[in-house]
Every structure is written in structure tokens, then in C-alpha cells.
Protein backbone atom coordinates (compact mmCIF):
# COMPACT_ATOMS: atom_id res chain seq x y z
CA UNK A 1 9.69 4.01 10.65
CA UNK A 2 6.83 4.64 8.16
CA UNK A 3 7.61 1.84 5.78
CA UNK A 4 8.42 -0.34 8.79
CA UNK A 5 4.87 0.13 10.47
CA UNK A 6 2.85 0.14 7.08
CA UNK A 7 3.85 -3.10 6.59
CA UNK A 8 3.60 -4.47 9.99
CA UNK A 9 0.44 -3.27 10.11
CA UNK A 10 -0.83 -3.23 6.47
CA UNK A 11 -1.60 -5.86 3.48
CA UNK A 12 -3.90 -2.75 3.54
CA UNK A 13 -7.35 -3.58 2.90
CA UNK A 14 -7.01 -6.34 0.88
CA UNK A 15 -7.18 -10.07 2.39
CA UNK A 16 -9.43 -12.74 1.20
CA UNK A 17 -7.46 -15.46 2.99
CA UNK A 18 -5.75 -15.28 6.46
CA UNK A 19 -2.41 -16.50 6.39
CA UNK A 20 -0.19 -17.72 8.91
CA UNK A 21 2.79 -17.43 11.50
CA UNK A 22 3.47 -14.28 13.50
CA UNK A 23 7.20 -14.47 14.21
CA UNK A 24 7.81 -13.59 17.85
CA UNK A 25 10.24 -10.20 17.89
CA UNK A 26 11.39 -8.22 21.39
CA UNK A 27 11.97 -5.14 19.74
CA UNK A 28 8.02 -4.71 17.91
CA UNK A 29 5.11 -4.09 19.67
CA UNK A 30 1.55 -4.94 18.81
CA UNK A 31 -0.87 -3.13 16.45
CA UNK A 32 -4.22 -3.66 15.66
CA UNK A 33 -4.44 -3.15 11.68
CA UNK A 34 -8.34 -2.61 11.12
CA UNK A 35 -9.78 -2.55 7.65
CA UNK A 36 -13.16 -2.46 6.02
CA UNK A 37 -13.92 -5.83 7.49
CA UNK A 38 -13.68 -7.87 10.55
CA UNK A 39 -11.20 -10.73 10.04
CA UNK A 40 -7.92 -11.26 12.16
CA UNK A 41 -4.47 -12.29 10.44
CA UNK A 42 -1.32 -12.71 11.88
CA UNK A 43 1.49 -10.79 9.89
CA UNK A 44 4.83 -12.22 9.84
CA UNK A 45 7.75 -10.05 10.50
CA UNK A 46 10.23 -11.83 8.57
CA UNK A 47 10.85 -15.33 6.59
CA UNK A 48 7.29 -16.55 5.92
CA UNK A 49 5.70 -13.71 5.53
CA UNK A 50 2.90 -13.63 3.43
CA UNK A 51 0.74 -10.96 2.03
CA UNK A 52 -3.18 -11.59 1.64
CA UNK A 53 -4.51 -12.50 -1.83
CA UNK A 54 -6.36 -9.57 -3.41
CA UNK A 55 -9.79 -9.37 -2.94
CA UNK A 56 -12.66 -6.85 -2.26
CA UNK A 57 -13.19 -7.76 1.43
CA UNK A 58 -10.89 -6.30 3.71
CA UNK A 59 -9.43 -7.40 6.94
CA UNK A 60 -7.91 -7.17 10.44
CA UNK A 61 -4.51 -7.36 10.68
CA UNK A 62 -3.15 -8.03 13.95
CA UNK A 63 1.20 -7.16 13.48
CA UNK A 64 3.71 -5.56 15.21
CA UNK A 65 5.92 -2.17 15.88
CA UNK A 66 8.60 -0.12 16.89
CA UNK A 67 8.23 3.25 17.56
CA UNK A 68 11.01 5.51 15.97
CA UNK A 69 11.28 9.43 15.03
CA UNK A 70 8.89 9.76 11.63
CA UNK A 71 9.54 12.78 9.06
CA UNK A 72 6.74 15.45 9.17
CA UNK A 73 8.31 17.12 6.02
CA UNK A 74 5.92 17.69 3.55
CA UNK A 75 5.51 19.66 0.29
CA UNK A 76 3.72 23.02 1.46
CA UNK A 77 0.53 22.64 2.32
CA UNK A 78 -0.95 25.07 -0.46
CA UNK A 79 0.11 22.27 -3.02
CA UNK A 80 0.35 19.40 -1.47
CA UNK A 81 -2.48 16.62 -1.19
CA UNK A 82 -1.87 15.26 2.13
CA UNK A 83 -4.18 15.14 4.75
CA UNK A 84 -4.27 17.00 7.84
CA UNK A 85 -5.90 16.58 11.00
CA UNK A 86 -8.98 18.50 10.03
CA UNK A 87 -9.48 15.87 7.09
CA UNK A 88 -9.90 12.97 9.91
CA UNK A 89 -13.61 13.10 11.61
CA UNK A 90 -14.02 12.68 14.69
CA UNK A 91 -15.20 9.01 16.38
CA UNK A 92 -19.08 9.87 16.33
CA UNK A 93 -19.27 11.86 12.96
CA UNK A 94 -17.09 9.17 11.31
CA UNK A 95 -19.52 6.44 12.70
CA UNK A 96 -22.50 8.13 11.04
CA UNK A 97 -20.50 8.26 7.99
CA UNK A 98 -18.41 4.67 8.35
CA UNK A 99 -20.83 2.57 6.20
CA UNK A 100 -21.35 4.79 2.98
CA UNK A 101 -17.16 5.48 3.12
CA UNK A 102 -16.36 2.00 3.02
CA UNK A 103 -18.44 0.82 0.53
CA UNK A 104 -17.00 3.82 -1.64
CA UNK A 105 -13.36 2.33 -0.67
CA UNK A 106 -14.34 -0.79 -1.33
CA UNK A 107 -14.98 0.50 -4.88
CA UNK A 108 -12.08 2.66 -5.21
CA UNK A 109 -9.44 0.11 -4.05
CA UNK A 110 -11.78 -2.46 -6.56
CA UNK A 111 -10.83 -0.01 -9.59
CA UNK A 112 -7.14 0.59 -8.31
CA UNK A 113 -6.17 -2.77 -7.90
CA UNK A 114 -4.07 -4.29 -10.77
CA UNK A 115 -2.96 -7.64 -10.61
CA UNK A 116 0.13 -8.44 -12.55
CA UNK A 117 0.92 -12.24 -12.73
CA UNK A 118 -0.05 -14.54 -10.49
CA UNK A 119 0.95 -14.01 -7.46
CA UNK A 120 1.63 -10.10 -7.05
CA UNK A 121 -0.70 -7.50 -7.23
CA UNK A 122 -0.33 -3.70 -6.66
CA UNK A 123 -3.00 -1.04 -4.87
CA UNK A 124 -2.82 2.36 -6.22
CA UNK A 125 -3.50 4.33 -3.17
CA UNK A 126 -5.06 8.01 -3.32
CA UNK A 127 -6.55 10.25 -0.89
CA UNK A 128 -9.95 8.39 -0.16
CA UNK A 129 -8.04 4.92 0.43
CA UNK A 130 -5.58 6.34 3.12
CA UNK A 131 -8.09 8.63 4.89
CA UNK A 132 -10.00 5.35 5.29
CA UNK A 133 -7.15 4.08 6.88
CA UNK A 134 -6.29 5.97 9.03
CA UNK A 135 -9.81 6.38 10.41
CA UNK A 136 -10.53 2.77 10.81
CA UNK A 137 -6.60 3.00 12.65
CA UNK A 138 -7.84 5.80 14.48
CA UNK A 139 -11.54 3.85 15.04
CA UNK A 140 -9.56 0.49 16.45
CA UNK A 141 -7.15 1.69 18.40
CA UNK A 142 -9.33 4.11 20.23
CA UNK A 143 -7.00 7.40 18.67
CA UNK A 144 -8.74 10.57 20.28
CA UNK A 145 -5.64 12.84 20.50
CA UNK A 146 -4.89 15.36 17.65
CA UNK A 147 -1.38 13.86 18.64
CA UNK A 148 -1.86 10.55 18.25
CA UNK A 149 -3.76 10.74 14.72
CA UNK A 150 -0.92 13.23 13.53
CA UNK A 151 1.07 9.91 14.28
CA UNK A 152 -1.18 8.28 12.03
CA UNK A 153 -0.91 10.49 9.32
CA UNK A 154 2.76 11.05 9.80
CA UNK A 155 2.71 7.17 8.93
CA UNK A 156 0.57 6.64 6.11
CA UNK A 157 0.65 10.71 4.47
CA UNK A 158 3.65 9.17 2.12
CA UNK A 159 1.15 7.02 0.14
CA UNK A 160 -0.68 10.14 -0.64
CA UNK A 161 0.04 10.84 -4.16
CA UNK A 162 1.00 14.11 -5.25
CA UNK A 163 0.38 15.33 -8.96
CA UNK A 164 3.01 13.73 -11.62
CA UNK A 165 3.04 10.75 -8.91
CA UNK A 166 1.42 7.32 -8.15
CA UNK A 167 1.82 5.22 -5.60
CA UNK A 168 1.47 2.06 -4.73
CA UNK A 169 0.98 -0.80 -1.87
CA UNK A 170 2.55 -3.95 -3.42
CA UNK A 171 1.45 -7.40 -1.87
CA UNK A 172 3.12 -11.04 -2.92
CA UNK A 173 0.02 -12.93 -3.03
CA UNK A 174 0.84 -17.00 -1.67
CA UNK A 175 -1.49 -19.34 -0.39
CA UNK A 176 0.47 -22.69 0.70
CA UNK A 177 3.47 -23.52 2.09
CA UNK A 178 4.76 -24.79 -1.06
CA UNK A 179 4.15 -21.26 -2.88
CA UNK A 180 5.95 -19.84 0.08
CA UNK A 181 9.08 -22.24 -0.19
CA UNK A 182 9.10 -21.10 -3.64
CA UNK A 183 8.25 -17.37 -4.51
CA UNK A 184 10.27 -15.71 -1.33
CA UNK A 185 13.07 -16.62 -2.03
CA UNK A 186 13.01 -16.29 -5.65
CA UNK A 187 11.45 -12.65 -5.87
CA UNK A 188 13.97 -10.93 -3.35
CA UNK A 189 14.53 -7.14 -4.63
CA UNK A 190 11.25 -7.29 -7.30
CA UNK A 191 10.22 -4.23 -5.40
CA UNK A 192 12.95 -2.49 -7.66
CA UNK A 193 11.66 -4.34 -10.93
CA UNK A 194 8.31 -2.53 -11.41
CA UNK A 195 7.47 0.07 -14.43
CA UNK A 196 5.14 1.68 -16.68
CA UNK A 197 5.88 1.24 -20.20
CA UNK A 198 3.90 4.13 -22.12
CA UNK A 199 2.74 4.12 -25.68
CA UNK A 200 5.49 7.13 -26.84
CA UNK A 201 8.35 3.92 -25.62
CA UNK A 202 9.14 5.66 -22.39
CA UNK A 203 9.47 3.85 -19.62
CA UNK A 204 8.69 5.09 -15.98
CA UNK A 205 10.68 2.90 -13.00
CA UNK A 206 9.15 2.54 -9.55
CA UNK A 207 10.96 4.50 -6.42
CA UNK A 208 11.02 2.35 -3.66
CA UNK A 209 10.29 4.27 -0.31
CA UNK A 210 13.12 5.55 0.99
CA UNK A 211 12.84 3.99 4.48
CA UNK A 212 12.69 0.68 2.58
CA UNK A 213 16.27 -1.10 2.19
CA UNK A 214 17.05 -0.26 6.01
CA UNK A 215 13.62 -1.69 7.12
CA UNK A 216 11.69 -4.10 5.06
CA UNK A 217 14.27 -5.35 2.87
CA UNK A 218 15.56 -8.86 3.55
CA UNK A 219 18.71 -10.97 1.95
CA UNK A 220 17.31 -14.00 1.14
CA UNK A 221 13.59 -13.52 1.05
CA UNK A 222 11.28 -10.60 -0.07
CA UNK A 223 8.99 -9.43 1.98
CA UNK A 224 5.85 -9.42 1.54
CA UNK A 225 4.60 -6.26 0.79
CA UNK A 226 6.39 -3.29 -0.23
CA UNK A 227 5.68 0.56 -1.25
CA UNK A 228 6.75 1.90 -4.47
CA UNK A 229 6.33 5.12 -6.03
CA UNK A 230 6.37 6.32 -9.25
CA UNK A 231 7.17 9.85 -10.70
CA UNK A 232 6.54 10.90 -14.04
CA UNK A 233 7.12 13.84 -16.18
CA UNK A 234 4.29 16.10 -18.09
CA UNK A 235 5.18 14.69 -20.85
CA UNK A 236 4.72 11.12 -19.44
CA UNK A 237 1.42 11.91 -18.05
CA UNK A 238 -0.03 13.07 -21.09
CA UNK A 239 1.34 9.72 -22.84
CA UNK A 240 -0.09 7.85 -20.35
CA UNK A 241 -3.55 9.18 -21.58
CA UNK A 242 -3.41 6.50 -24.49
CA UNK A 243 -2.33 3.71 -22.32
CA UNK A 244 -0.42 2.05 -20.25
CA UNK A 245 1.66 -1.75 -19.42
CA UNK A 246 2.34 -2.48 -15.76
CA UNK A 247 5.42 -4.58 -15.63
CA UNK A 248 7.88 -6.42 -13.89
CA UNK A 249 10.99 -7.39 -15.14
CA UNK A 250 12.55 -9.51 -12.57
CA UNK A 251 14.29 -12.22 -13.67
CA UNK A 252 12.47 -14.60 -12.12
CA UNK A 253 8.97 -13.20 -12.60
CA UNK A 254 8.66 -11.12 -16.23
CA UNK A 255 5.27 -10.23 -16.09
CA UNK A 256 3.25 -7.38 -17.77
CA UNK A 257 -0.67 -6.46 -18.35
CA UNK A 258 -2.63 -3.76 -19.78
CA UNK A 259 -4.25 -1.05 -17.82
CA UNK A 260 -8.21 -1.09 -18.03
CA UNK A 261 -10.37 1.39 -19.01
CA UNK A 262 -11.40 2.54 -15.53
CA UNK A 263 -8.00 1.82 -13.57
CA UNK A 264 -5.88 4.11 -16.53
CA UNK A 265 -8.88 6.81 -15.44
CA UNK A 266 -7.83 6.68 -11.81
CA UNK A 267 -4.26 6.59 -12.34
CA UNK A 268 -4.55 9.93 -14.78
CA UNK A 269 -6.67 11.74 -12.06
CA UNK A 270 -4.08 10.97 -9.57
CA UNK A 271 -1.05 12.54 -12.23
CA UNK A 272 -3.17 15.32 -13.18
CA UNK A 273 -4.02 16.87 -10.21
């Protein structure tokens, strides 16, 4: 159910637009998706659907759910990076400590964010940018139970990179109906088109999250955002020390750019642990 609620709730953080159409669905229920800022959008659940364009104000996503059994198998906990209940403060300490955190976010996401193309961009999540969102989750919905914000993290601990690993929130960026008509349909399965291409010639293929064909994958259309995860190998990381491309080769959209200076640092602090 993770990658199912992620993306009913998520566009994570990053809307500078709202977009349209909520498609009406029996078997979802609603969620509040609260960012750093205080806009509402309607997510679509199917044909349509739209992800927000990138931008460094966040929003509020209004979507909907379908509770289902979630995995709570992790690496072990000596090793791992996920977070644990003892990571997420508490509604009163987090207010006191709400405005500084986002405006770090804000910044994080702002140096994680890679656009590739025109119309897709991907958020390298760490850390910092899902504890955010699961306290602004937790903040919304009114989440005081250690139960119900292990539900949170059960949901969103996945995007939590361990070392030799990024990953990343991928959002189709549209702003029309015309742009719909045409990208939707065209960029069905990109989600399985992404790589790094490293200076040494190796290349380094995205995973798409397991939960993903069964749940957010659609025939004729692409969703709108998917979840990708990358894995590389020592070797790979220390390659990626002298650069990186971001691609996608899907026929329909062959797109690549260059790393900065300041997202390549991120991205190695993420692999190296």
C-alpha cells in the first residue's frame, strides 16, 4: 500500500500550480497531504492525473486511500537509516521547531531537485525531507498515537535512503489540458527509463518500488508520479565522485542533464553513508 498512498497523498512538497480533477473512487478514502505550505490540490487517481510543477513552495494535497497490510521489514536497525518513532517530535516540541525545519527543507529539497527535460523532474529524498513529512502528516491529521505515526513511517520509511542507495520522488510536470492529452499517454512505463550514466561508462538503472506495477501503474497513461530507487556498487559510488548524467531514455522523451555542483554533493552523502 506504500506506493499506493505516497502517491495519493504526495507530489511531495513540491507544487507551484494546483492542478485539477479528483476522480471520484469507492474503494479510497480521503487524506489530507500537508506540506511546507498552505495550498489545497486535488490529486487525481487515475487518467488526468497531474503532478505539480517543481517549485520551492510546497503545498496541500487533498487525495485519497485505501488502507491495506504495509511491510515493517527493515534492514536492522544498527545499520539502517530509517526513522523510528523517537525521531518524530511530539505536536508542541515540533511546533517550536516547525519554522526553522521547513525553511531547512525548503533548502534541502531546493538542492535535491533535478529537473530533467521539460516536463519531469525528480526529488532525491533523504532523511530530513521524509521526517518533514511525516511530521507535517502527523501535524494535519492530528496523529498523536505511537500507532498511528508508526503507520506513517511504515508508509514513507522506503524513501529513506540507505548507503549505496538513492531515491527518488518522480513527478510529470503538465500545466494544460493540451500537455495532458499529450505527455500521459505518451510517457507510460518512463518510470523504468531512468539512469545514472557515470564518468568510468557505467550505467546505474532505476528500481521501481516494488509495490509499483500492482498499484500505480496504468496501461494507457502514466501516472503521475512515481518512486524509483537506485542502487549502486562501491565502485559506482566512488565514480560518481567525478560526476554524474541523469537520464531518461524513453522513447518518447530522451532526455539527460548534468548533475550540479551542490546536488552531486547531496547525492554522494546519501551513497556514502
Amino acid at each position: 500500500m506504500g506506493a499506493a498512498r505516497r502517491e495519493c497523498r504526495a507530489q511531495h512538497a513540491d507544487g507551484s500550480q494546483a492542478r485539477r480533477r479528483a476522480e471520484a473512487s469507492s474503494r479510497r478514502c480521503r487524506r489530507w497531504r500537508l506540506s511546507s505550505g498552505q495550498h489545497r490540490h486535488h490529486r487525481a487517481d487515475g487518467r488526468g492525473a497531474v503532478a505539480p510543477a517543481a517549485a520551492h513552495r510546497p503545498r496541500l494535497w487533498h487525495s485519497r486511500r485505501r488502507r491495506t497490510t504495509v511491510s515493517t521489514q527493515t534492514v536492522p536497525a544498527s545499520s539502517s537509516r530509517k526513522l523510528t518513532l523517537g525521531d518524530i517530535a511530539e505536536t508542541r516540541a515540533y511546533e517550536r521547531e516547525r519554522d526553522d525545519f521547513r525553511a531547512h527543507v525548503i533548502e534541502l529539497k531546493r538542492r535535491r531537485r533535478v529537473h530533467v527535460g521539460t516536463v519531469v523532474t525528480l526529488l532525491f529524498e533523504n532523511r530530513d525531507t521524509i521526517r518533514f513529512q511525516v511530521q507535517e502528516m502527523a501535524r494535519a491529521e492530528r496523529i498523536f498515537t505511537d500507532e498511528g505515526i508508526q503507520e506513517e513511517l511504515n508508509v514513507y520509511n522506503p524513501m529513506v535512503p540507505e548507503a549505496g542507495q538513492l531515491c527518488a520522488t518522480m513527478f510529470i510536470e503538465l500545466t494544460s489540458d493540451d500537455e495532458m492529452r499529450e505527455w500521459l499517454p505518451k510517457l507510460v512505463g518512463v518510470e523504468q527509463l531512468v539512469q545514472f550514466r557515470l564518468p568510468n561508462g557505467d550505467v546505474v538503472k532505476c528500481v521501481v518500488d516494488p509495490q509499483h506495477a500492482s498499484q500505480l501503474t496504468r496501461e494507457h497513461v502514466t501516472a503521475a508520479v512515481h518512486y524509483v530507487t537506485f542502487e549502486f556498487t562501491p565502485a559506482q559510488v566512488a565514480a560518481m565522485g567525478d560526476g554524474a548524467l541523469l537520464e531518461i531514455t524513453h522513447p518518447a522523451y530522451l532526455e539527460s542533464v548534468e548533475l550540479s555542483a551542490f546536488t552531486l554533493a547531496q547525492l554522494q552523502a546519501d551513497l556514502q553513508g
